[in-house]
C-alpha atoms as a PDB file:
ATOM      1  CA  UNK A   1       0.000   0.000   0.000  1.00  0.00           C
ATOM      2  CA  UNK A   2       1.399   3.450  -0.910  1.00  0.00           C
ATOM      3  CA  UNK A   3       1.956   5.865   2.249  1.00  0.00           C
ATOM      4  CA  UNK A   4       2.552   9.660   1.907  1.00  0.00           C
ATOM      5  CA  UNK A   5       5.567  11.135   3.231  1.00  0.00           C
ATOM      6  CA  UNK A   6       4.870  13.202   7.263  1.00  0.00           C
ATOM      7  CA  UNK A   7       4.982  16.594   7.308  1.00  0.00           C
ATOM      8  CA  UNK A   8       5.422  18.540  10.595  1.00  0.00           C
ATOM      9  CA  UNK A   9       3.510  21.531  11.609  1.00  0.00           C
ATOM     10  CA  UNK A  10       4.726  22.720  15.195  1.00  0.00           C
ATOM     11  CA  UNK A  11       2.805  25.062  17.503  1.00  0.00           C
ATOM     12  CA  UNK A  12       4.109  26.786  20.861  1.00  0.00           C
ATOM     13  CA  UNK A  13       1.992  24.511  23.665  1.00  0.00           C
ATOM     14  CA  UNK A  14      -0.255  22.065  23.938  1.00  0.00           C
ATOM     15  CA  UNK A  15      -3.034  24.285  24.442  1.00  0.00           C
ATOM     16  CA  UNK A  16      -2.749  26.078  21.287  1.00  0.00           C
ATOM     17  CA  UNK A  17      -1.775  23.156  19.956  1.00  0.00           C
ATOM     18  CA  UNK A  18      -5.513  21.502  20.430  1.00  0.00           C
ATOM     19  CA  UNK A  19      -7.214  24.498  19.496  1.00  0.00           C
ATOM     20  CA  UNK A  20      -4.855  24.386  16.652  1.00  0.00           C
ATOM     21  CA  UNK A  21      -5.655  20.707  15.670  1.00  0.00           C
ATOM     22  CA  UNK A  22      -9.271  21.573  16.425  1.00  0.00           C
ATOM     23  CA  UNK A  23     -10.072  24.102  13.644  1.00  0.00           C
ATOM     24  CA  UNK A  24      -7.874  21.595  11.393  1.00  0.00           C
ATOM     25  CA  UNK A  25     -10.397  19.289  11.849  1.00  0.00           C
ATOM     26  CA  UNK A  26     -13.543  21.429  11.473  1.00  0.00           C
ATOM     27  CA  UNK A  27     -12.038  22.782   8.110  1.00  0.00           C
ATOM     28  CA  UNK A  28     -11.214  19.356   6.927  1.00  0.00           C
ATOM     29  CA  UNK A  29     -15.090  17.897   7.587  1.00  0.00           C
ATOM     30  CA  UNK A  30     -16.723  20.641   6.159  1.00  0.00           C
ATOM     31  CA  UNK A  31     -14.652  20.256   2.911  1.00  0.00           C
ATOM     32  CA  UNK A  32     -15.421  16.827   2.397  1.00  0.00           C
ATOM     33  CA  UNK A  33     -19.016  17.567   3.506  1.00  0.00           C
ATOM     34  CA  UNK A  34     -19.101  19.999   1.231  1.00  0.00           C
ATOM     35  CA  UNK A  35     -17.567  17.200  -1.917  1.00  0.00           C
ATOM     36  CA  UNK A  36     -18.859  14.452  -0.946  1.00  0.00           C
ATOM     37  CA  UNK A  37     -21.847  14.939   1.366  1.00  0.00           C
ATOM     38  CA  UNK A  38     -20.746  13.085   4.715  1.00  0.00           C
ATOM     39  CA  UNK A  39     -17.616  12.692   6.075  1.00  0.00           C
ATOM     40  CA  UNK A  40     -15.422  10.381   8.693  1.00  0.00           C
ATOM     41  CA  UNK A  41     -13.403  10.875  11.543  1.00  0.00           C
ATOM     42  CA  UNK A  42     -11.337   8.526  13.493  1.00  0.00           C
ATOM     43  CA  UNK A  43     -10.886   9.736  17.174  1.00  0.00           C
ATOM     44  CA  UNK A  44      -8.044   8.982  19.951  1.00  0.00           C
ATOM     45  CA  UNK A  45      -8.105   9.030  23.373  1.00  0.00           C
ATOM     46  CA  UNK A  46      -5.387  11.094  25.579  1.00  0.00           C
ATOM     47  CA  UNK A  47      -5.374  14.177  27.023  1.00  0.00           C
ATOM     48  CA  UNK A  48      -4.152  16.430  23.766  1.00  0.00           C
ATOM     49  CA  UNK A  49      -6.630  14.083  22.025  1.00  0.00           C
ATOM     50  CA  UNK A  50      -9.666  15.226  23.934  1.00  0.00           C
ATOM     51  CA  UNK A  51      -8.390  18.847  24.138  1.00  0.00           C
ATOM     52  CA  UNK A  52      -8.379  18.741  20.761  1.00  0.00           C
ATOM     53  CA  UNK A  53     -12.509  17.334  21.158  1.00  0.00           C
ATOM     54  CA  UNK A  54     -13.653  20.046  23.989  1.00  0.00           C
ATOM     55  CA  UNK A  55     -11.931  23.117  22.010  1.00  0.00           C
ATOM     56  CA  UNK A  56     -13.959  21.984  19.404  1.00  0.00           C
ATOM     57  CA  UNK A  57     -17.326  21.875  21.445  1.00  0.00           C
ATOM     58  CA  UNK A  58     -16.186  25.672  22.557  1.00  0.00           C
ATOM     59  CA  UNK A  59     -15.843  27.559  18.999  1.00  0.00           C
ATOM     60  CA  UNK A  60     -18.796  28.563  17.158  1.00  0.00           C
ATOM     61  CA  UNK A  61     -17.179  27.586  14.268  1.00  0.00           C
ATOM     62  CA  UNK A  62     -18.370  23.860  14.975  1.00  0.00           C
ATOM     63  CA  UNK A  63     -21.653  24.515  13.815  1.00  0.00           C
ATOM     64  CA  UNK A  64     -19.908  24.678  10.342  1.00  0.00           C
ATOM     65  CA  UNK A  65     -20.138  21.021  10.471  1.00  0.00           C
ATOM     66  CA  UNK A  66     -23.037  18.966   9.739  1.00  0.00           C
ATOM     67  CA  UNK A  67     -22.888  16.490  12.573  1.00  0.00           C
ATOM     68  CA  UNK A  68     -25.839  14.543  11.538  1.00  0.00           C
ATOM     69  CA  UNK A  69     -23.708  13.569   8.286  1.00  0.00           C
ATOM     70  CA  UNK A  70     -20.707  12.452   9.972  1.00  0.00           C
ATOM     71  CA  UNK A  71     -19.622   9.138  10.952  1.00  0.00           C
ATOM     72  CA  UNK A  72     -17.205   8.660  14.274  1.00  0.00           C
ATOM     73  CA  UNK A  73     -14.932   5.907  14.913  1.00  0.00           C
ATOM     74  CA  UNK A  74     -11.693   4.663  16.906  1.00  0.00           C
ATOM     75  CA  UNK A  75      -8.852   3.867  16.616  1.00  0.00           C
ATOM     76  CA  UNK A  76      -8.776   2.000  19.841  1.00  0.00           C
ATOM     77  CA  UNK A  77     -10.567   1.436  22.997  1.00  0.00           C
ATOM     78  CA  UNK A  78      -9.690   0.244  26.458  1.00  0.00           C
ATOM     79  CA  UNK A  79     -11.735  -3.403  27.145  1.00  0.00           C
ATOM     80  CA  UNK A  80     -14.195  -1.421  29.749  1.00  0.00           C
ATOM     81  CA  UNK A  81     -17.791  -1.447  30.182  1.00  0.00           C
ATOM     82  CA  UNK A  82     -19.698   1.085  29.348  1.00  0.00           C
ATOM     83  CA  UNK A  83     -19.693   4.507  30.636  1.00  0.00           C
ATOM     84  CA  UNK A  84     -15.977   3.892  32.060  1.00  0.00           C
ATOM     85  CA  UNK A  85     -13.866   7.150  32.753  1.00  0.00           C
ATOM     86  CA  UNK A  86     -11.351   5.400  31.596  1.00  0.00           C
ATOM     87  CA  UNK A  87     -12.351   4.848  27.713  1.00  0.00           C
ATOM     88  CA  UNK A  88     -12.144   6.522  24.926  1.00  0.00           C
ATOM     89  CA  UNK A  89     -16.067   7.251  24.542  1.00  0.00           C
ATOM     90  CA  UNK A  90     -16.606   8.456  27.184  1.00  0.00           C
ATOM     91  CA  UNK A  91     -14.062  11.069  27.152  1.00  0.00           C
ATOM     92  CA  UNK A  92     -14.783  11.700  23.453  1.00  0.00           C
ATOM     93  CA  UNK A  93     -18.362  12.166  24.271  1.00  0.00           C
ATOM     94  CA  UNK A  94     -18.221  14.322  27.826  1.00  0.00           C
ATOM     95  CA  UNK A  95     -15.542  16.925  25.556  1.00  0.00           C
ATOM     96  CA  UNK A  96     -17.347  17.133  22.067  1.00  0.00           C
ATOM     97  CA  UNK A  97     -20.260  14.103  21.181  1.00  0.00           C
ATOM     98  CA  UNK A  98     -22.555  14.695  23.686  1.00  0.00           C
ATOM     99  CA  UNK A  99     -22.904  18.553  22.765  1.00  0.00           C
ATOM    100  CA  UNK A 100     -23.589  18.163  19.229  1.00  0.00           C
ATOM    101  CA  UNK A 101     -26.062  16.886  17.056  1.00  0.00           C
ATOM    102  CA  UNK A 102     -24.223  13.458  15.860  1.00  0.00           C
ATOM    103  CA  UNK A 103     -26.508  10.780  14.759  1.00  0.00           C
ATOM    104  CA  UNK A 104     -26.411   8.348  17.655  1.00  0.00           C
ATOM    105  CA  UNK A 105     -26.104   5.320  14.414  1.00  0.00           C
ATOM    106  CA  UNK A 106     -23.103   6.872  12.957  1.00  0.00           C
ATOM    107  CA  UNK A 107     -21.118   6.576  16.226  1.00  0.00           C
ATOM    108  CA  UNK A 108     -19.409   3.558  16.139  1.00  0.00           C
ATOM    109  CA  UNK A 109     -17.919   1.815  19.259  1.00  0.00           C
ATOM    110  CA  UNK A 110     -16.086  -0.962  20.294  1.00  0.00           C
ATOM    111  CA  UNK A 111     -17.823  -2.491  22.807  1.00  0.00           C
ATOM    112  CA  UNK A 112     -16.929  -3.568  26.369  1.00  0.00           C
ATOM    113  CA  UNK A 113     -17.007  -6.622  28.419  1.00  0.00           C
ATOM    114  CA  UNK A 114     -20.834  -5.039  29.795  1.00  0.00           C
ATOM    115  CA  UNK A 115     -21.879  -6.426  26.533  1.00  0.00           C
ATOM    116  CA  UNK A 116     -21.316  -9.992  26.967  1.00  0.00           C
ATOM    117  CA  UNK A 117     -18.794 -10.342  24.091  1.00  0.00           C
ATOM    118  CA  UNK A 118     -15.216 -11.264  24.823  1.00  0.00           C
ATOM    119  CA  UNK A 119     -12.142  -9.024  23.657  1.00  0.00           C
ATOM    120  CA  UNK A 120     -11.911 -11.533  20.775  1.00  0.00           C
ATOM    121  CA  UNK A 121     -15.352 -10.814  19.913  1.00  0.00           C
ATOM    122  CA  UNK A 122     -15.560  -7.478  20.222  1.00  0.00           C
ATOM    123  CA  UNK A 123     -12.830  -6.782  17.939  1.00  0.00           C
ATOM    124  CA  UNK A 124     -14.615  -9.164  15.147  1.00  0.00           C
ATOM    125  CA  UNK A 125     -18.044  -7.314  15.466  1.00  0.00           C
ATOM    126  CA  UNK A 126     -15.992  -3.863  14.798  1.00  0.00           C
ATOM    127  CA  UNK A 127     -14.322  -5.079  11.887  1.00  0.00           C
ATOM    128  CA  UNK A 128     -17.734  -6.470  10.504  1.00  0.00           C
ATOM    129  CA  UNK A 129     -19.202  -2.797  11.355  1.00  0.00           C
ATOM    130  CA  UNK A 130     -16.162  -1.170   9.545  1.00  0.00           C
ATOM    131  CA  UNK A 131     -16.744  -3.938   6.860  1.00  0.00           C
ATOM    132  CA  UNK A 132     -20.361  -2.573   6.550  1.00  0.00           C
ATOM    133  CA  UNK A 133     -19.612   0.861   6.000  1.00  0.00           C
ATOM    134  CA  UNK A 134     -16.719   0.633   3.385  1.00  0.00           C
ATOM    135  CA  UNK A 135     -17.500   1.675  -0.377  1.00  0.00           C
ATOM    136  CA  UNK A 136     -16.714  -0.379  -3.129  1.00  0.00           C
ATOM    137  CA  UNK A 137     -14.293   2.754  -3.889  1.00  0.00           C
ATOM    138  CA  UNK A 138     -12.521   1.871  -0.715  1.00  0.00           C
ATOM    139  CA  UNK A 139     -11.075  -1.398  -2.475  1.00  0.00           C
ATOM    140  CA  UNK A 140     -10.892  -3.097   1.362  1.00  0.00           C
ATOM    141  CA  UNK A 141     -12.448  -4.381   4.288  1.00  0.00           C
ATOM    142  CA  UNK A 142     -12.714  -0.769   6.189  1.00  0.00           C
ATOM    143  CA  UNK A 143     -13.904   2.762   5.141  1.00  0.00           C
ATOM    144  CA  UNK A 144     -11.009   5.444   3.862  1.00  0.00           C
ATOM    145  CA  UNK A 145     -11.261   7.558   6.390  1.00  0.00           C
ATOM    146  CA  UNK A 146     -11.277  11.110   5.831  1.00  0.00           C
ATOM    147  CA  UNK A 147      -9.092  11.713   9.022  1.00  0.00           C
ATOM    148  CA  UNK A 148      -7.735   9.365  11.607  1.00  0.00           C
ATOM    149  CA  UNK A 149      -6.571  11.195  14.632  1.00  0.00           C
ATOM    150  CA  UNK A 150      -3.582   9.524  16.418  1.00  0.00           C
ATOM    151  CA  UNK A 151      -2.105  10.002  19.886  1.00  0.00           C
ATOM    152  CA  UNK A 152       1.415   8.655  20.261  1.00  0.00           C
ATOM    153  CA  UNK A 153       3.330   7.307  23.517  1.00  0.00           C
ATOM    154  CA  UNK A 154       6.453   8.212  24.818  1.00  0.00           C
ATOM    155  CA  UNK A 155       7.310   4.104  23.822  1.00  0.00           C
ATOM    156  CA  UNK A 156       6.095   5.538  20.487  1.00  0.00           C
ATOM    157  CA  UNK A 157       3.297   2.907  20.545  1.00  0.00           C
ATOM    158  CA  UNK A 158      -0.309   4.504  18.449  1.00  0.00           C
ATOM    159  CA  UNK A 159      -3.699   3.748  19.265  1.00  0.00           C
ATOM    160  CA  UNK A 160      -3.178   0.322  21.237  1.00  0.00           C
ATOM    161  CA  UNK A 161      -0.342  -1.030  19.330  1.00  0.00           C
ATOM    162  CA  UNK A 162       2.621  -1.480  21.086  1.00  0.00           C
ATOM    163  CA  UNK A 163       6.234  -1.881  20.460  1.00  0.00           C
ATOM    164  CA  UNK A 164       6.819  -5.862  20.423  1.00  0.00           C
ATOM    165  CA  UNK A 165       3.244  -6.932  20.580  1.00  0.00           C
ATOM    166  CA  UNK A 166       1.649  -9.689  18.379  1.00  0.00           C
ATOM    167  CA  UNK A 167      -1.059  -6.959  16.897  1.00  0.00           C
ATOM    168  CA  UNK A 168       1.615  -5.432  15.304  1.00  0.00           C
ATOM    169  CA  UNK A 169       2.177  -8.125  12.569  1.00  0.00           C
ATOM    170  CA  UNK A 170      -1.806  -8.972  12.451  1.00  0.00           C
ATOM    171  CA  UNK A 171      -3.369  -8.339   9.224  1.00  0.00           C
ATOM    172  CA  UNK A 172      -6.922  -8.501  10.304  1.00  0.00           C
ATOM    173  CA  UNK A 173      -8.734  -4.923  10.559  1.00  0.00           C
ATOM    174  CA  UNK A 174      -8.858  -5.038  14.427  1.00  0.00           C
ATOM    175  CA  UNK A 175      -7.734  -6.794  16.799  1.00  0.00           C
ATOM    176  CA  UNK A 176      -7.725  -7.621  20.277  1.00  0.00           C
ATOM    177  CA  UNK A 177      -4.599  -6.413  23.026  1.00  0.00           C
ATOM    178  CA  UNK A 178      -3.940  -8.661  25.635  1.00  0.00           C
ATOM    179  CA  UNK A 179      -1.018  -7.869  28.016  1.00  0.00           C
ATOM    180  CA  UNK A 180      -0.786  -4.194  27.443  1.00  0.00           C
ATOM    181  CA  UNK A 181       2.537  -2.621  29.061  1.00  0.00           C
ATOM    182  CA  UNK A 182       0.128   0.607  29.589  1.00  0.00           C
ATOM    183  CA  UNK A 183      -2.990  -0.151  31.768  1.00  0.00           C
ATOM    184  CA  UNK A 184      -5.708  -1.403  31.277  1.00  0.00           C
ATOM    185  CA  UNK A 185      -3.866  -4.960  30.020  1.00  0.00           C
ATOM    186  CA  UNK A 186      -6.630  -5.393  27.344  1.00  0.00           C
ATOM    187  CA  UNK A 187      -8.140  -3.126  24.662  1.00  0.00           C
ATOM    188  CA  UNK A 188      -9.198  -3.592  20.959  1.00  0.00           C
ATOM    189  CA  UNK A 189      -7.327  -1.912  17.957  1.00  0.00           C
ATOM    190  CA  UNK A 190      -7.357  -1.170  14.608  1.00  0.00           C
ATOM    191  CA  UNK A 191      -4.265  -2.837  12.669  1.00  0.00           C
ATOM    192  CA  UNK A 192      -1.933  -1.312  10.562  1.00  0.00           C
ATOM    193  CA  UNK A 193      -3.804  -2.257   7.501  1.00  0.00           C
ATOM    194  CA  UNK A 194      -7.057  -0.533   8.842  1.00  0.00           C
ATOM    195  CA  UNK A 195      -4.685   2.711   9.877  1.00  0.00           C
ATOM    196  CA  UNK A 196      -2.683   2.896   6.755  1.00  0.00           C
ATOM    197  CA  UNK A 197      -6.546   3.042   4.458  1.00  0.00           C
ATOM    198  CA  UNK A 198      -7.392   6.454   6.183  1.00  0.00           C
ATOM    199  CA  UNK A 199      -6.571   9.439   3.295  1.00  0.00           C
ATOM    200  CA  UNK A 200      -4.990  11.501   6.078  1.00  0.00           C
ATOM    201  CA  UNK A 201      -3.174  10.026   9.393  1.00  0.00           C
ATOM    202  CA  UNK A 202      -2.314  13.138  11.851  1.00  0.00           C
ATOM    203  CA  UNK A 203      -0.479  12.119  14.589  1.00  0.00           C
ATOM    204  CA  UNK A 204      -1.047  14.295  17.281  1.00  0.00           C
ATOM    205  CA  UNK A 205       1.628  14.888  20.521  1.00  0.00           C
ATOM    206  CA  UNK A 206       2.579  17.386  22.722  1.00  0.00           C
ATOM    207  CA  UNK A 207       5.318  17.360  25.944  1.00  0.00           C
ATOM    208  CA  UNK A 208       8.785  16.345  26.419  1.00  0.00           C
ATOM    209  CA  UNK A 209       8.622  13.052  27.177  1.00  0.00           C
ATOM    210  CA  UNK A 210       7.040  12.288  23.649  1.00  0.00           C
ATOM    211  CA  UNK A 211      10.328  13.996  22.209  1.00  0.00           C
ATOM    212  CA  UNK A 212      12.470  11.268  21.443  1.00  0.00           C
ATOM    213  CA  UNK A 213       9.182   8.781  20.115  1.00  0.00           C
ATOM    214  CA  UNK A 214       8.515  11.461  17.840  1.00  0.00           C
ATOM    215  CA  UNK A 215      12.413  11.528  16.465  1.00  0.00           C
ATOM    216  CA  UNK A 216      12.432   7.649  15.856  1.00  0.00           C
ATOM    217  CA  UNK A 217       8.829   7.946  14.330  1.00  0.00           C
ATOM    218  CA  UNK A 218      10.317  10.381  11.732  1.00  0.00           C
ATOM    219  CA  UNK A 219      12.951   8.292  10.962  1.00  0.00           C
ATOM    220  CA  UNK A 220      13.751   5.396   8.835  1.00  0.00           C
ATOM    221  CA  UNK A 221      12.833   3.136  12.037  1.00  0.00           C
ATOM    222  CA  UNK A 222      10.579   0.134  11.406  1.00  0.00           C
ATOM    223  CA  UNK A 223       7.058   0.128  12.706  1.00  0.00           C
ATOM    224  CA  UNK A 224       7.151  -3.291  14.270  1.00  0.00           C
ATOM    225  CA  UNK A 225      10.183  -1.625  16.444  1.00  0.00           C
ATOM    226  CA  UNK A 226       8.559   1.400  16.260  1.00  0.00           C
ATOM    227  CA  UNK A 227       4.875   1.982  15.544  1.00  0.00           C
ATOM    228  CA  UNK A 228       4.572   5.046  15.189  1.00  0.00           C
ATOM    229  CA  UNK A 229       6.754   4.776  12.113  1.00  0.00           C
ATOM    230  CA  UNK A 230       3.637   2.954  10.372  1.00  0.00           C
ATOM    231  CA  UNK A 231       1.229   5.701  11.299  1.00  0.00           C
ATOM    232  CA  UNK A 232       0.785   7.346   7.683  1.00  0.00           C
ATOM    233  CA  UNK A 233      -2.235   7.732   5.740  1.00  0.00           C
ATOM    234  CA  UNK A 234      -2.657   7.281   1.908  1.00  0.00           C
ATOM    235  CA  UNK A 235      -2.912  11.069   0.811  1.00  0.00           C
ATOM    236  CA  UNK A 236      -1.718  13.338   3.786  1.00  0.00           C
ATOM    237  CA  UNK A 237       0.257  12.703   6.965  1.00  0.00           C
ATOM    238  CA  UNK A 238       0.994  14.970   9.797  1.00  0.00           C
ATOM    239  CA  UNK A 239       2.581  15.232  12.906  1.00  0.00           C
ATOM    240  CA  UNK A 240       1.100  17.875  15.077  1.00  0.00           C
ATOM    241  CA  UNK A 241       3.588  18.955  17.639  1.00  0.00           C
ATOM    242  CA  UNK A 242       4.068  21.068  20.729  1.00  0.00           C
ATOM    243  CA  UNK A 243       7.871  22.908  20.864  1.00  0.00           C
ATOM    244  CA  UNK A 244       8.971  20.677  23.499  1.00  0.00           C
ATOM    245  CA  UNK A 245       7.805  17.330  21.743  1.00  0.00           C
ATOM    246  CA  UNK A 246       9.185  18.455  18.450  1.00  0.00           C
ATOM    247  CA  UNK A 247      12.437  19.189  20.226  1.00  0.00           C
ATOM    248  CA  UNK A 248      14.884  16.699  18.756  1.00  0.00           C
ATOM    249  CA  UNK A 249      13.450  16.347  15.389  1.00  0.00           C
ATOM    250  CA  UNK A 250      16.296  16.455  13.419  1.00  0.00           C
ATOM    251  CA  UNK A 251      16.505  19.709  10.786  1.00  0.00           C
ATOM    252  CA  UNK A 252      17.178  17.461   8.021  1.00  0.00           C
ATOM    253  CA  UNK A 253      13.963  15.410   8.472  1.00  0.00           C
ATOM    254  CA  UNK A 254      12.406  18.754   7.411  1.00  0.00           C
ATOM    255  CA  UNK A 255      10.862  20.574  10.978  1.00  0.00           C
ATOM    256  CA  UNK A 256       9.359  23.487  10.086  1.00  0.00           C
ATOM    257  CA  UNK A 257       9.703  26.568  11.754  1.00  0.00           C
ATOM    258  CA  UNK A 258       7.208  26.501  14.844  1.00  0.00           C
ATOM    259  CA  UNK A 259       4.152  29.036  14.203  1.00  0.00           C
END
C-alpha cells in the first residue's frame, strides 16, 4: 500500500496546539461535507486528544459542520464497560459528542465486556461494522477515512499497538490487546492495515517526554520496532507537535519553523 511522506507543523503549547488541531479538523469535515456529502473521523483518546474534542465543542465555528452527516470511529478502545472514565467514549463524548447533534447510528464503538462479548469478539463485530460501511471505492475491508486522529506514547506505541506486541504483525482490521505494558492490560485496535486506508493520518503529541518517540517515528525506524513509524495515511500525513515534543526532530527530516 502506498503511504505519503509526514509533514510537521509545530505550535508553541499544547493548548494552542488543540485548538490548533481543532479548527484543522472542522475545516477538513466541512470540505469533504461539502464534496462528498458526509464525512469520517477517526478519534483517539489522551489528554491532547480530547483537548483537541472540547476546544472543538467551545468555537462557534463547529456549527460549520453537519454532525448529523458524519460518521465517528476509533482507533482504539480500552476493554471497559460502558460509561468507564477510563475509555475513549466516554471522554470523546463528555468533551465534544454529547454537545452536538451526531446521529447516535453513525457513532461507532467498540464495545466492552458489559456487553457480553469477549475481547476476541468485540474486535470481530468492529471489523464487521467497519466492513459494513466501506464503499466499493474503498477497495478493502474498512472505510477510507477522511481523518484518523492519532495520539502517540512516549514508547512511540499509536492507538493500542505497542512496540513488540503480536497486533503489530496482524493483518486482520482489528484486533484484540492482551497484556498491554500501559494499563488497562486489554483493549481492541485497529491494525496497521485498517490505519494505513485512512486518506490523512495526523499524529497528534505534545510534551517532552514524547520527544524522542517522535524523532524515531520520523525516521527510517521500522514500525514493528517502532509503531509510530507505520502511522501514515494514503494522501496526507501529519505530525502535530508542541515545541517541546518536536524538540529533537532532526533539521534534516524537514521541521518546520514553529508558528
Amino acid at each position: 500500500m502506498t503511504v505519503s511522506v509526514p509533514t510537521v507543523v509545530v505550535h508553541r503549547n499544547a493548548d494552542v496546539l488543540a485548538k490548533a488541531v481543532a479548527a484543522r479538523i472542522i475545516t477538513r469535515l466541512v470540505d469533504v461535507q461539502s464534496a462528498r456529502g458526509s464525512a469520517s473521523i477517526v478519534l483517539t483518546g489522551g489528554s491532547v486528544g480530547i483537548a483537541t474534542l472540547a476546544a472543538i465543542a467551545e468555537t462557534p465555528a463547529r456549527d460549520a459542520v453537519d454532525w448529523r452527516r458524519l460518521d465517528v470511529w476509533w482507533g482504539d478502545e480500552r476493554f471497559l464497560p460502558t460509561g468507564d472514565k477510563e475509555r475513549n467514549e466516554t471522554g470523546a463524548r463528555e468533551a465534544l459528542l454529547d454537545h452536538v447533534d451526531v446521529d447516535p447510528e453513525r457513532v461507532h464503538v467498540m464495545l466492552g465486556p458489559d456487553s457480553g462479548m469477549t475481547a476476541e469478539e468485540s474486535a470481530d463485530a468492529y471489523a464487521a461494522e467497519l466492513r459494513k460501511a466501506a464503499r466499493p471505492e474503498d477497495h478493502g475491508p474498512v472505510p477510507s477515512f477522511d481523518v484518523m486522529l492519532l495520539g502517540l506514547g512516549p514508547d512511540s506505541h499509536v492507538a493500542s499497538l505497542f512496540p513488540g506486541m503480536p497486533a503489530l504483525y496482524d493483518t486482520r482490521p482489528v484486533v484484540a490487546v492482551h497484556g498491554s505494558p500501559k494499563p488497562p492490560p486489554t483493549r481492541i485496535s485497529l491494525t496497521f492495515p485498517s490505519i494505513q486506508a485512512a486518506r490523512e493520518v495526523w499524529v497528534v503529541s505534545a510534551g517532552e517526554e514524547k520527544a524522542g518517540a517522535v524523532r524515531l517515528a520520523l525516521s527510517d525506524s521500522g514500525p514493528f520496532q517502532v509503531p509510530a513509524a507505520g502511522a501514515r495515511g494514503r494522501v496526507r500525513t501529519l505530525f502535530l507537535l508542541d515545541r517541546a515534543a518536536a524538540a529533537k526532530i532532526p533539521m534534516g527530516l524537514g521541521r518546520p519553523s514553529s508558528p
